[in-house]
PDB file of N, CA and C in Angstrom:
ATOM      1  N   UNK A   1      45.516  74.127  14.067  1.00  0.00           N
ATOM      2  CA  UNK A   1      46.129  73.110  13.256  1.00  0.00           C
ATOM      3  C   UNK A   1      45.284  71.847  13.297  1.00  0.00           C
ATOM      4  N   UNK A   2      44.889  71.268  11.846  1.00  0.00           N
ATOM      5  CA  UNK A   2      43.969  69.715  11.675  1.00  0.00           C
ATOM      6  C   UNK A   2      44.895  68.787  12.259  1.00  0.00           C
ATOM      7  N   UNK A   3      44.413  67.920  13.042  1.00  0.00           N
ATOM      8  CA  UNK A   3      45.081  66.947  13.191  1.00  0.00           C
ATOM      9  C   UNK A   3      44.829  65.939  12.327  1.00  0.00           C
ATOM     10  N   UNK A   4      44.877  64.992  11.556  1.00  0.00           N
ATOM     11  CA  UNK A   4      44.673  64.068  10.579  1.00  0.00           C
ATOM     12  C   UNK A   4      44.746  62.624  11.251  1.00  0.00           C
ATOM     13  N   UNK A   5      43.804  61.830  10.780  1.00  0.00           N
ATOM     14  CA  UNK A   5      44.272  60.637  11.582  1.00  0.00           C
ATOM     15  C   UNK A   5      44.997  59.845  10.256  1.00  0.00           C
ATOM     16  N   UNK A   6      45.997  58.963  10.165  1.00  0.00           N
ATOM     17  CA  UNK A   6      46.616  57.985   9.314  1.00  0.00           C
ATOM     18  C   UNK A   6      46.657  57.030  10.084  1.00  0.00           C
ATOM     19  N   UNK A   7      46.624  56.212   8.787  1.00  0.00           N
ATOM     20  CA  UNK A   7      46.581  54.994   8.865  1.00  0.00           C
ATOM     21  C   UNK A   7      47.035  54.611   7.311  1.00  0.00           C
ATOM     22  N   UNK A   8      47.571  52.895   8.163  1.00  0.00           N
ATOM     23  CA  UNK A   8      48.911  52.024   7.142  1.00  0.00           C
ATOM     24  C   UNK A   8      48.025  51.250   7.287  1.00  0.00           C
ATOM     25  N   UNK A   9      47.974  50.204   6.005  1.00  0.00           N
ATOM     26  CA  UNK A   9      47.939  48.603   6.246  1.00  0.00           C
ATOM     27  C   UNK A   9      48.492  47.933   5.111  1.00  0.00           C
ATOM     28  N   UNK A  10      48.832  46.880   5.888  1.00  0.00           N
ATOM     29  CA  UNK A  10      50.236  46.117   4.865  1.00  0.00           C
ATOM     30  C   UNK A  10      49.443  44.601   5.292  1.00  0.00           C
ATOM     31  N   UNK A  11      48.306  44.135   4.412  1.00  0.00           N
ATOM     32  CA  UNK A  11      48.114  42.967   3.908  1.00  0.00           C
ATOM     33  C   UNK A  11      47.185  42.856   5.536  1.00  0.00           C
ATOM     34  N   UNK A  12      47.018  42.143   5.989  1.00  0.00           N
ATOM     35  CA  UNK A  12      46.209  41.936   6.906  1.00  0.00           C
ATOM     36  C   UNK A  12      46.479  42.754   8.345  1.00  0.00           C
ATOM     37  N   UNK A  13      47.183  43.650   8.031  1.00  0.00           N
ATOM     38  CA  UNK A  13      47.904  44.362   9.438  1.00  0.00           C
ATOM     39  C   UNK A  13      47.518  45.627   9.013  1.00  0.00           C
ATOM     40  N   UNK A  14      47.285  46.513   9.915  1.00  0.00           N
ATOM     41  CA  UNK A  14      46.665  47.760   9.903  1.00  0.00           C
ATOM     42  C   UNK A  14      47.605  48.445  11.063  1.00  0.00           C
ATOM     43  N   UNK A  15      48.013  49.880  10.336  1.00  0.00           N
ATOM     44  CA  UNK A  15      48.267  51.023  11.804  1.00  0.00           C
ATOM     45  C   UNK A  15      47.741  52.223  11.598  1.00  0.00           C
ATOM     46  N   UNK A  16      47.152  52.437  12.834  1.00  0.00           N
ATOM     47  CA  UNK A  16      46.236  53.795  12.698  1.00  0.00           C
ATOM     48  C   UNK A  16      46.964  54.976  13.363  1.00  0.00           C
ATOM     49  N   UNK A  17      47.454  55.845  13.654  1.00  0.00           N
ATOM     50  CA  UNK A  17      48.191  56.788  14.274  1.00  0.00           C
ATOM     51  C   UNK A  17      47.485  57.673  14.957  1.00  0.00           C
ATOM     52  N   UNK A  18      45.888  58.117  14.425  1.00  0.00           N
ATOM     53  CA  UNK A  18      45.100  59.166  14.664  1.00  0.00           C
ATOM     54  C   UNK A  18      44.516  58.659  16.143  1.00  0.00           C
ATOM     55  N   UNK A  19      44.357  57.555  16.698  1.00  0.00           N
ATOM     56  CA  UNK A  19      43.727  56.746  17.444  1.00  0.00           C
ATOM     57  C   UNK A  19      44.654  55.929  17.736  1.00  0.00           C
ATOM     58  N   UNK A  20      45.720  55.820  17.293  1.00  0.00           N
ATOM     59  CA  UNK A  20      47.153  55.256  17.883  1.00  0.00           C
ATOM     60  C   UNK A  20      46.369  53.492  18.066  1.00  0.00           C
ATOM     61  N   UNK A  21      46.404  52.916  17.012  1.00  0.00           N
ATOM     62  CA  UNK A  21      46.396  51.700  16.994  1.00  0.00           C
ATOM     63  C   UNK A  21      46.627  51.389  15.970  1.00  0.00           C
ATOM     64  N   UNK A  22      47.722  49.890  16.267  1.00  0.00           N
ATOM     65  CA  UNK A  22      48.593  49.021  15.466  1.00  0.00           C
ATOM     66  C   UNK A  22      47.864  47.780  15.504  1.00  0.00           C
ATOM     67  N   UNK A  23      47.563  46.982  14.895  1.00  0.00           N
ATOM     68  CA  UNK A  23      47.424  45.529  14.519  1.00  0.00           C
ATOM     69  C   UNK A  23      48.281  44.816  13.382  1.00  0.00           C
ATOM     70  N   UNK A  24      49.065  43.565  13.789  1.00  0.00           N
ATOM     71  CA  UNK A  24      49.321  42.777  13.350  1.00  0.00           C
ATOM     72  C   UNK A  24      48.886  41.345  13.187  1.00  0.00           C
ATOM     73  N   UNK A  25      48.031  40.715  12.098  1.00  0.00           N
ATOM     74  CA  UNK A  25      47.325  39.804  12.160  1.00  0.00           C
ATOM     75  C   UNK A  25      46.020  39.715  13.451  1.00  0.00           C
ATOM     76  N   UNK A  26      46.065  38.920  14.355  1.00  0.00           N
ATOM     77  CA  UNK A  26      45.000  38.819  14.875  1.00  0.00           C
ATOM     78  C   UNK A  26      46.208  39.802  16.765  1.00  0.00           C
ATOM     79  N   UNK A  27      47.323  40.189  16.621  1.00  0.00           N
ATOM     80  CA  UNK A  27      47.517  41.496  17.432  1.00  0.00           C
ATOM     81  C   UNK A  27      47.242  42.517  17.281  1.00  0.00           C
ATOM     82  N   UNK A  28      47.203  43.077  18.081  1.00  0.00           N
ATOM     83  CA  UNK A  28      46.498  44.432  17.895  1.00  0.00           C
ATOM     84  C   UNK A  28      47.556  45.302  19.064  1.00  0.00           C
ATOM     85  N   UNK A  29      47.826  46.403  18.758  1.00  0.00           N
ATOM     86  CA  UNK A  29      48.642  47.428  19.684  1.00  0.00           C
ATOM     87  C   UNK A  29      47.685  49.036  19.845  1.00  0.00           C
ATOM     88  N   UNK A  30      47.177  49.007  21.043  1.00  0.00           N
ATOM     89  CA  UNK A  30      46.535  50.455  20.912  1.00  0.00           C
ATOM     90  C   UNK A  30      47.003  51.156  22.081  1.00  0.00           C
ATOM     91  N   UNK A  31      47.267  52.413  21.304  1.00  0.00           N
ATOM     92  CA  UNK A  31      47.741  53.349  22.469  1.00  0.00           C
ATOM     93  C   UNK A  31      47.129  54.305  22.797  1.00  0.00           C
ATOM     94  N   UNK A  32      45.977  54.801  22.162  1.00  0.00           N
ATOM     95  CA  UNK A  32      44.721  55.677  22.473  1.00  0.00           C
ATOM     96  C   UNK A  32      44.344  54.921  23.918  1.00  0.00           C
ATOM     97  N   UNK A  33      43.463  53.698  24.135  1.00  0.00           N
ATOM     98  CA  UNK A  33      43.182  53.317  25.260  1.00  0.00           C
ATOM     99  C   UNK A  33      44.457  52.329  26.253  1.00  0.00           C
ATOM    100  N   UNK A  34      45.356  52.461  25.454  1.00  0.00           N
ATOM    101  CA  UNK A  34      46.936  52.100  26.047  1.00  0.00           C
ATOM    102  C   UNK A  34      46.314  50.294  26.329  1.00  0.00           C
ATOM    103  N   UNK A  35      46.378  49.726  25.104  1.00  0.00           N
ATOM    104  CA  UNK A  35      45.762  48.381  25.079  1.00  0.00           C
ATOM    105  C   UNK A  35      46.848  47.142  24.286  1.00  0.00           C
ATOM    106  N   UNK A  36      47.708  46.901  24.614  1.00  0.00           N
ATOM    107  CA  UNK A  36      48.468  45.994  23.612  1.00  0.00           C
ATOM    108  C   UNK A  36      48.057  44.787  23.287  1.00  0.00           C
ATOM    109  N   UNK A  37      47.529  43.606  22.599  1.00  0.00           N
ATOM    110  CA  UNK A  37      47.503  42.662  22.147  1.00  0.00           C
ATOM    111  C   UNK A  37      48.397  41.872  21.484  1.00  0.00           C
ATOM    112  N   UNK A  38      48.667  40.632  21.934  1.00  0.00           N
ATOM    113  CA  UNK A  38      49.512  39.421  21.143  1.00  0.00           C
ATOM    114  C   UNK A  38      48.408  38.362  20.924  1.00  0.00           C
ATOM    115  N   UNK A  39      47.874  38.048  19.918  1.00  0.00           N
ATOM    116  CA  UNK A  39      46.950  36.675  19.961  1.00  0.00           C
ATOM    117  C   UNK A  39      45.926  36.810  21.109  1.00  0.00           C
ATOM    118  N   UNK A  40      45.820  35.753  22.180  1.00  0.00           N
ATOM    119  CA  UNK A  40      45.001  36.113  23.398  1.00  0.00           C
ATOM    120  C   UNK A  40      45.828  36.595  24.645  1.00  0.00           C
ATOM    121  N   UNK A  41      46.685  37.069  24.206  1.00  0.00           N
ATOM    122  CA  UNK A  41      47.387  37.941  25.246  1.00  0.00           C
ATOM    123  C   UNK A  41      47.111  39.230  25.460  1.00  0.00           C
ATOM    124  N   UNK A  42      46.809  40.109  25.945  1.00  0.00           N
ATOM    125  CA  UNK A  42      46.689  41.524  26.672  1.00  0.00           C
ATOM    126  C   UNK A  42      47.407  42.225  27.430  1.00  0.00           C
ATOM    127  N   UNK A  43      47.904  43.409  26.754  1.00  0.00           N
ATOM    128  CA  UNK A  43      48.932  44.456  27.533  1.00  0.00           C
ATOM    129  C   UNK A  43      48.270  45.546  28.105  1.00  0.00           C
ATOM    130  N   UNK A  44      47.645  45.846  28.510  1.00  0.00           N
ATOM    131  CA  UNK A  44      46.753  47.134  29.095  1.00  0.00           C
ATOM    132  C   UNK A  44      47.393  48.182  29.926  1.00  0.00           C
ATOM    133  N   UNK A  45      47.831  49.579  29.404  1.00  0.00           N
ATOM    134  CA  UNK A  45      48.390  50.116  30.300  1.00  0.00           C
ATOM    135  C   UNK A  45      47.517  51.389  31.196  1.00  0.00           C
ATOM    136  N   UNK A  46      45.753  51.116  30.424  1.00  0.00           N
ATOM    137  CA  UNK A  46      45.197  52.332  30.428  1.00  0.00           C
ATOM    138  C   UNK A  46      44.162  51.578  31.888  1.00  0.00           C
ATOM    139  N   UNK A  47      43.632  50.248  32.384  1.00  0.00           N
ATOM    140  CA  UNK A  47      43.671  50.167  33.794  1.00  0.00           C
ATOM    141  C   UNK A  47      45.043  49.113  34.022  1.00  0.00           C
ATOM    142  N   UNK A  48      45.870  49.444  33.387  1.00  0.00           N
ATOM    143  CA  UNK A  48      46.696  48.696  34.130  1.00  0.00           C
ATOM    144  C   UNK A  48      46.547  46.953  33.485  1.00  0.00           C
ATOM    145  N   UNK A  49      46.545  46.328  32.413  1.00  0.00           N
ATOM    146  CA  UNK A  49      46.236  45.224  33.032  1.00  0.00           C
ATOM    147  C   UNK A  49      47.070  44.495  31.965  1.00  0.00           C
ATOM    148  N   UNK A  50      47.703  43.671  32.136  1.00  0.00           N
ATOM    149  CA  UNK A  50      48.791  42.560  31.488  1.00  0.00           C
ATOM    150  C   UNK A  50      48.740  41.152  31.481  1.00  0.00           C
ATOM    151  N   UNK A  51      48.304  40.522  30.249  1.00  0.00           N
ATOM    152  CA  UNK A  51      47.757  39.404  30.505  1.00  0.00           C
ATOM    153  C   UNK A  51      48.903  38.418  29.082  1.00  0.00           C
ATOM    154  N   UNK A  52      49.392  36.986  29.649  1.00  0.00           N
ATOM    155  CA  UNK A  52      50.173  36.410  28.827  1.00  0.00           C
ATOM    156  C   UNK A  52      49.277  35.098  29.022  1.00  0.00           C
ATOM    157  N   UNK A  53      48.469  34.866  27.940  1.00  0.00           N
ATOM    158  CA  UNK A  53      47.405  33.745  27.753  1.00  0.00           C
ATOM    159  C   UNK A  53      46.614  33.866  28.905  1.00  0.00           C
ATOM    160  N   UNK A  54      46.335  32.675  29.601  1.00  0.00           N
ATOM    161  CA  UNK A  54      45.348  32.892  31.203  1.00  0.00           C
ATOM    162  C   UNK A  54      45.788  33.413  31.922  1.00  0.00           C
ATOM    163  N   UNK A  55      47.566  34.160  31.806  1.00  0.00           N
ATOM    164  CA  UNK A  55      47.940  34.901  32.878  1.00  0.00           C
ATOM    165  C   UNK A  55      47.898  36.337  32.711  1.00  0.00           C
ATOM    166  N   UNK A  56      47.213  36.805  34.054  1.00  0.00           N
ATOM    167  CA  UNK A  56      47.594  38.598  33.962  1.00  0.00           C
ATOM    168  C   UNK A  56      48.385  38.878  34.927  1.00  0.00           C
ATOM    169  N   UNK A  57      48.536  40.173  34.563  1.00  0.00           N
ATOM    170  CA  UNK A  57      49.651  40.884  34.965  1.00  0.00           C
ATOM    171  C   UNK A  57      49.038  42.484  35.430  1.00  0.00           C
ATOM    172  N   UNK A  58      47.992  42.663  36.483  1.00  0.00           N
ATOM    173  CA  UNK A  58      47.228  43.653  36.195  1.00  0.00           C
ATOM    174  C   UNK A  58      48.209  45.250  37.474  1.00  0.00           C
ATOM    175  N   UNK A  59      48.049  46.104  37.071  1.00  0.00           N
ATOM    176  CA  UNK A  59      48.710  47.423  38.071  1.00  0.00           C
ATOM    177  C   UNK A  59      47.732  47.642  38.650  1.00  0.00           C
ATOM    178  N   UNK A  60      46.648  48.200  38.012  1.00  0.00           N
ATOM    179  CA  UNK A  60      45.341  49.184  38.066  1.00  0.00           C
ATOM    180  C   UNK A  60      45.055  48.512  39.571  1.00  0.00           C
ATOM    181  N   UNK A  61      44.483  47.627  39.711  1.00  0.00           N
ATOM    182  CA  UNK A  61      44.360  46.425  41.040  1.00  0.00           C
ATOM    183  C   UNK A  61      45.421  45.908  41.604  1.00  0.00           C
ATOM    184  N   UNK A  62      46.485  46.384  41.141  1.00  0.00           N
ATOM    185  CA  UNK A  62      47.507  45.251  41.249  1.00  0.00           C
ATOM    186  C   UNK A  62      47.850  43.545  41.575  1.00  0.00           C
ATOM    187  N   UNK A  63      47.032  43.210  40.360  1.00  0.00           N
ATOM    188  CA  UNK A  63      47.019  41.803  40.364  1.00  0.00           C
ATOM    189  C   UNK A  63      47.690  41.054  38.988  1.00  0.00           C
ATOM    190  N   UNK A  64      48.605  40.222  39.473  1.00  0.00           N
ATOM    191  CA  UNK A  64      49.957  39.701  38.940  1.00  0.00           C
ATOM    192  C   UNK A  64      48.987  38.372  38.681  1.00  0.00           C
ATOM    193  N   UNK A  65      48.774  37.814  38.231  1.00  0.00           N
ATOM    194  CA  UNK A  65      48.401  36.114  37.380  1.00  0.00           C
ATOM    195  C   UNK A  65      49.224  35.233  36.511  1.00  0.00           C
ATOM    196  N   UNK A  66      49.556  34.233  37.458  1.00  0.00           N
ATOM    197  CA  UNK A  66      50.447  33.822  36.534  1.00  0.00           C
ATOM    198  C   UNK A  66      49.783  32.058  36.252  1.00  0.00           C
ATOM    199  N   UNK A  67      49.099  31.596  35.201  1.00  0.00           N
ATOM    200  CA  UNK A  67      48.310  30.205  35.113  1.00  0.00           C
ATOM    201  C   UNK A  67      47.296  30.744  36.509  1.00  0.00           C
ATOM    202  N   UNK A  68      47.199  29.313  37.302  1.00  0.00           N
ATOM    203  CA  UNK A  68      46.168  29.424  38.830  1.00  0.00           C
ATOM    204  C   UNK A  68      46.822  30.487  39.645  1.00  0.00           C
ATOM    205  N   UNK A  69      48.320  30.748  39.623  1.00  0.00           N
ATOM    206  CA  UNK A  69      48.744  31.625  40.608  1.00  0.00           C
ATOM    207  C   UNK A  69      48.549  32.996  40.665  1.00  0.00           C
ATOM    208  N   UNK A  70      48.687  34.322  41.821  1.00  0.00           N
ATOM    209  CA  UNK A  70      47.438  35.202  41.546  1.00  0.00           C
ATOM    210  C   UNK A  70      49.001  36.228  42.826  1.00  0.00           C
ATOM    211  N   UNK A  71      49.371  36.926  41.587  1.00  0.00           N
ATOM    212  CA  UNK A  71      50.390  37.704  42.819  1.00  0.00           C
ATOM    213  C   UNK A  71      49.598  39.222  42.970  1.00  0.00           C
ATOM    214  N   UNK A  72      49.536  39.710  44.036  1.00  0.00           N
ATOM    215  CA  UNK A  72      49.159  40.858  44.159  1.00  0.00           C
ATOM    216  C   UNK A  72      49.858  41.934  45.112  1.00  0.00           C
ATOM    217  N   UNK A  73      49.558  43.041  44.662  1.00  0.00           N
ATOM    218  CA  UNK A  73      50.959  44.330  45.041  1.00  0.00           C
ATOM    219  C   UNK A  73      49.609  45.197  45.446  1.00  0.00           C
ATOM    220  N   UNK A  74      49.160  45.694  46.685  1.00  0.00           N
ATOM    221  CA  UNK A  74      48.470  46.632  47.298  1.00  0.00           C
ATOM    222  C   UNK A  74      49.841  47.894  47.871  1.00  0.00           C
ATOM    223  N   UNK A  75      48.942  49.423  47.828  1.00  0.00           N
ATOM    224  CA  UNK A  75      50.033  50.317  47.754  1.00  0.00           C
ATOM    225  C   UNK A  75      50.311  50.536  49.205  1.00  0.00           C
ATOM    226  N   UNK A  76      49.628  49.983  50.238  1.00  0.00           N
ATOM    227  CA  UNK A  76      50.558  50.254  51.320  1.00  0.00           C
ATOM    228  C   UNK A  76      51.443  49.478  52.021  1.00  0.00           C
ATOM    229  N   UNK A  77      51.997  48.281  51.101  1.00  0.00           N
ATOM    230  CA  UNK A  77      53.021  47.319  50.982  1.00  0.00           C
ATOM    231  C   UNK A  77      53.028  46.454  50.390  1.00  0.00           C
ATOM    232  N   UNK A  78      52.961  45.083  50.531  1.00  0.00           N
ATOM    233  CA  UNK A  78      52.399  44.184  49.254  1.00  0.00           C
ATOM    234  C   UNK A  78      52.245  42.979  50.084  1.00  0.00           C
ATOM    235  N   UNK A  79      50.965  42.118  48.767  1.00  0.00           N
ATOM    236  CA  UNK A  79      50.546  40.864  49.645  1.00  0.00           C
ATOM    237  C   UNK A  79      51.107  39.542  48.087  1.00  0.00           C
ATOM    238  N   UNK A  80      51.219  38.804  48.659  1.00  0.00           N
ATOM    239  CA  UNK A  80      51.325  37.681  47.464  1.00  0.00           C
ATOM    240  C   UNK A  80      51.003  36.234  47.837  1.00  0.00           C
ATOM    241  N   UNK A  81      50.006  36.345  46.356  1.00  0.00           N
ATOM    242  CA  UNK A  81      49.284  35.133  47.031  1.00  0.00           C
ATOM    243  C   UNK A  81      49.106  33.930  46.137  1.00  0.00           C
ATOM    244  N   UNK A  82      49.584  32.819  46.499  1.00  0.00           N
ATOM    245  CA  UNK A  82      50.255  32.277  45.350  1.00  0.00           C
ATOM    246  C   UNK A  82      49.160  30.530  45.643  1.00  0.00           C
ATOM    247  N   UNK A  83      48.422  30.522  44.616  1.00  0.00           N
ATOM    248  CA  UNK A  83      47.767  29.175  44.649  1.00  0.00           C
ATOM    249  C   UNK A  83      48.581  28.346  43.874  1.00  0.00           C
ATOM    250  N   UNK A  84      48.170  26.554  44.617  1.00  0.00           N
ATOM    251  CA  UNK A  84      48.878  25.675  43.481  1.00  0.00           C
ATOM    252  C   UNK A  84      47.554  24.745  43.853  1.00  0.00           C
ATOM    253  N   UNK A  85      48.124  23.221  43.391  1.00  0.00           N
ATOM    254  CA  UNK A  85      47.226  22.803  42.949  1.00  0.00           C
ATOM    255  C   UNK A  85      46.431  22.272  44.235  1.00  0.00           C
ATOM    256  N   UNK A  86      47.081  21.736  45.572  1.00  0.00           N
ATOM    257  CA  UNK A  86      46.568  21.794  46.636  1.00  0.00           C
ATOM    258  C   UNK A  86      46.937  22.694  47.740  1.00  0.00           C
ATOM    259  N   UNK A  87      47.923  23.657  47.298  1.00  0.00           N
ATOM    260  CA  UNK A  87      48.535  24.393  48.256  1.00  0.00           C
ATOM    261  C   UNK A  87      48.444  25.854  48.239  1.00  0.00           C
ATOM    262  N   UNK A  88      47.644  27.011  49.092  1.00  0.00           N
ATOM    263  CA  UNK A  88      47.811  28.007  48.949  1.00  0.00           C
ATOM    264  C   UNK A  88      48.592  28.413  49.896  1.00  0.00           C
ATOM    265  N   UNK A  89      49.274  29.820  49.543  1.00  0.00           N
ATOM    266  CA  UNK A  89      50.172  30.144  50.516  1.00  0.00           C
ATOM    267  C   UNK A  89      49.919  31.708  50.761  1.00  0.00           C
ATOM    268  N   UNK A  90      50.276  32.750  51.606  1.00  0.00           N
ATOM    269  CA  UNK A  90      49.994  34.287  51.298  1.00  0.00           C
ATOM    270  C   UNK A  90      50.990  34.850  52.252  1.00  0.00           C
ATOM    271  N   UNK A  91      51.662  35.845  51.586  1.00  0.00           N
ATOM    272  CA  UNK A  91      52.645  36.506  51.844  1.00  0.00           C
ATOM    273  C   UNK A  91      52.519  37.870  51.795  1.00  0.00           C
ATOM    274  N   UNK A  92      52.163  37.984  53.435  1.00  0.00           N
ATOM    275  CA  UNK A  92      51.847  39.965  53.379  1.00  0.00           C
ATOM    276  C   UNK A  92      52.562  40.525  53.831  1.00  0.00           C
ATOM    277  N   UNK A  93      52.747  41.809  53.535  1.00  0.00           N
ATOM    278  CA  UNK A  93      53.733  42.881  54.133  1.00  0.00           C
ATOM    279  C   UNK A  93      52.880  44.400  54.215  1.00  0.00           C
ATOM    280  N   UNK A  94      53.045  44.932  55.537  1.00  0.00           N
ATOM    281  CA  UNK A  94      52.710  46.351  55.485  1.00  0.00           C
ATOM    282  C   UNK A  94      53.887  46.769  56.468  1.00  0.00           C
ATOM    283  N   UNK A  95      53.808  48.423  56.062  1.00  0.00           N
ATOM    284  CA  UNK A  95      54.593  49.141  56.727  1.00  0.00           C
ATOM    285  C   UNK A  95      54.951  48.505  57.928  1.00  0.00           C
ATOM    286  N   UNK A  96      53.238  48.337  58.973  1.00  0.00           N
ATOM    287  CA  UNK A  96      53.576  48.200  60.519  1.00  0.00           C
ATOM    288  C   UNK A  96      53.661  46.926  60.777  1.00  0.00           C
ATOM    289  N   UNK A  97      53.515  45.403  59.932  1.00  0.00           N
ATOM    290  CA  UNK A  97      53.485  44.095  60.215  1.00  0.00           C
ATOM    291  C   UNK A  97      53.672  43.163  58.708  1.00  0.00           C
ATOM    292  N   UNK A  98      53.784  41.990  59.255  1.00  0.00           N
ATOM    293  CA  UNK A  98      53.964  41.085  58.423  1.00  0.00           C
ATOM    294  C   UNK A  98      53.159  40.004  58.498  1.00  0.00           C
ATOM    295  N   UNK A  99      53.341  39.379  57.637  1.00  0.00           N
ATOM    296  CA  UNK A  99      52.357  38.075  57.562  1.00  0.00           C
ATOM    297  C   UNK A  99      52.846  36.726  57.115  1.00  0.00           C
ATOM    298  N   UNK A 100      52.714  35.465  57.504  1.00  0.00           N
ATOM    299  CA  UNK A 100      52.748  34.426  56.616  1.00  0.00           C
ATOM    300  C   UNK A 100      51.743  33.740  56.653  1.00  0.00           C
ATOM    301  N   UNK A 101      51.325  32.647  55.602  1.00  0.00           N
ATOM    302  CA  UNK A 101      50.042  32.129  56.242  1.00  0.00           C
ATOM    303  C   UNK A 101      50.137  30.931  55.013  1.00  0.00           C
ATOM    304  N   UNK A 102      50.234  29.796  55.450  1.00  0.00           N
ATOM    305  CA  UNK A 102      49.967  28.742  54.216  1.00  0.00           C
ATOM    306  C   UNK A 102      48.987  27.910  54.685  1.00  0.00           C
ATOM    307  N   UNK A 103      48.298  27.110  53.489  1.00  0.00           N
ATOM    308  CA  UNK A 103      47.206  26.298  53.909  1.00  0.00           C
ATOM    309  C   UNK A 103      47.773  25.218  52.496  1.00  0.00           C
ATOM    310  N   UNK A 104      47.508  23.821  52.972  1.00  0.00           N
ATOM    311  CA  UNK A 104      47.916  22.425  52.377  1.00  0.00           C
ATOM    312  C   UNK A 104      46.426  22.294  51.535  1.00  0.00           C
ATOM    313  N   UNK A 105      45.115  22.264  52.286  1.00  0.00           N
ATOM    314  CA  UNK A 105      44.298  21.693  51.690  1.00  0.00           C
ATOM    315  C   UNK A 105      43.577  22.465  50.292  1.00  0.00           C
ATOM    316  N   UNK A 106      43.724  23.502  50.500  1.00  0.00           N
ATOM    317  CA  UNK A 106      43.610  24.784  49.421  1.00  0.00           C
ATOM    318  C   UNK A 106      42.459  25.203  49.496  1.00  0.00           C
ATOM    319  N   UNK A 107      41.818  25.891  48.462  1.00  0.00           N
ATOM    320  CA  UNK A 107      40.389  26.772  48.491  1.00  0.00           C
ATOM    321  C   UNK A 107      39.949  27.426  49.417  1.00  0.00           C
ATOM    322  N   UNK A 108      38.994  28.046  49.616  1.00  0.00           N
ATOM    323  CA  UNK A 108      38.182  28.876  50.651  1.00  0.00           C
ATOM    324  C   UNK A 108      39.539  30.387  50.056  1.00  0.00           C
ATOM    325  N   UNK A 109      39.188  31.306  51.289  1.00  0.00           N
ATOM    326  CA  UNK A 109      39.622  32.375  51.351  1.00  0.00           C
ATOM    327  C   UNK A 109      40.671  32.681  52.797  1.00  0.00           C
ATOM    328  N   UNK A 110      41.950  32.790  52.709  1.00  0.00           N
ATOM    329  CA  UNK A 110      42.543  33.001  53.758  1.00  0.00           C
ATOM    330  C   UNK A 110      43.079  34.660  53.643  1.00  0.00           C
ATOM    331  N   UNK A 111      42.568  35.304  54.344  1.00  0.00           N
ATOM    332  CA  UNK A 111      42.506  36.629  54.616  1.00  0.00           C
ATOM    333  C   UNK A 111      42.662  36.835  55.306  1.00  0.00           C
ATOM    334  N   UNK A 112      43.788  37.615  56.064  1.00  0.00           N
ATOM    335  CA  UNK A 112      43.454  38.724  57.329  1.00  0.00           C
ATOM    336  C   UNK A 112      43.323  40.159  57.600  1.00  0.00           C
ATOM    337  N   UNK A 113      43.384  40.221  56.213  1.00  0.00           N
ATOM    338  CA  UNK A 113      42.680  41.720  56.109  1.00  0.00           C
ATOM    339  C   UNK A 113      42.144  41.508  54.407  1.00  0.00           C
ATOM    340  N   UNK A 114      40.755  42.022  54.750  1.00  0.00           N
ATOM    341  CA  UNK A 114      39.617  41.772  53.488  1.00  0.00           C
ATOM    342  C   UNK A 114      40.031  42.982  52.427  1.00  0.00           C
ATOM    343  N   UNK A 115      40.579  44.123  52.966  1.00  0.00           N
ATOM    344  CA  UNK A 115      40.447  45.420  51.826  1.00  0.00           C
ATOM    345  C   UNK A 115      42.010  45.022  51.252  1.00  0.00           C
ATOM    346  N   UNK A 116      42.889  44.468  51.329  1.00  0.00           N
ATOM    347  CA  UNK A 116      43.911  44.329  50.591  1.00  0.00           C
ATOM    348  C   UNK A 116      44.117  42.753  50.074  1.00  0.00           C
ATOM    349  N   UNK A 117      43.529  41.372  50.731  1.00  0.00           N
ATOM    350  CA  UNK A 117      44.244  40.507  50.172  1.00  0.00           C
ATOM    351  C   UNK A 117      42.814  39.106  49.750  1.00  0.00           C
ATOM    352  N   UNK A 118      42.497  39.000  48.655  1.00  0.00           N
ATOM    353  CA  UNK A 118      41.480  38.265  48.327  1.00  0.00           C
ATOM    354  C   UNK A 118      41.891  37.574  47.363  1.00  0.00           C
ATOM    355  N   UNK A 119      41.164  36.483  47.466  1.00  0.00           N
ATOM    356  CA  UNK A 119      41.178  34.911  45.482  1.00  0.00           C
ATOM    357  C   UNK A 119      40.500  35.377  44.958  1.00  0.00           C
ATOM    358  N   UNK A 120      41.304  35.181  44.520  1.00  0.00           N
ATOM    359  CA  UNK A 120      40.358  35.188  42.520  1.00  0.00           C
ATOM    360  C   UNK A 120      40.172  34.503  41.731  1.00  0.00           C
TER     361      UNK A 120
END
């Protein structure tokens, strides 16, 4: 059996079905590489990655962005790590321990374990 690819477009908006992508004006929806677009927003479901203007929202890495702030979900519990404008803070959790750790003056890298919790 042919598969056919179709495709719609209604004035500046296009949908393709064969390649599973939708655009509306300057959005775009693709589900071949599982890619959603709003304006400069990004839905990505194919590494994972979710972005609402400068903020993402990523799985693949699991990194959450929200403006400067930067949440992140590692799979053998989760770390969150939340910058402001002079204040970072990081909030880890694993199975066997926990973590808190804030810093007032901000920048640099506060890590205590390098393979799960890093700035970005």
């Amino acid at each position: 059996m042919k598969h056919e690819s179709s495709r719609y477009r209604v004035g500046s908006n296009r949908y393709r079905l064969g390649s599973s992508r939708y655009r509306l004006g300057s959005s775009r929806y693709r589900l071949g590489s599982s890619r959603y677009r709003l304006g400069s927003n990004c839905y990505r479901l194919g590494s994972n990655c979710y972005r609402l203007g400068s903020n993402c929202y990523r799985l693949g890495s699991s990194c959450y962005r929200l403006g400067s702030s930067c949440y992140r979900l590692e799979r053998s519990g989760f770390s969150i790590l939340i910058k402001l404008t002079g204040i970072s803070l990081i909030l880890q959790h694993n199975p066997g321990a926990a973590m808190v750790k804030s810093n007032i003056s901000g920048g640099g890298n506060y890590d205590s374990n390098p393979t799960q919790v890093s700035n970005l």
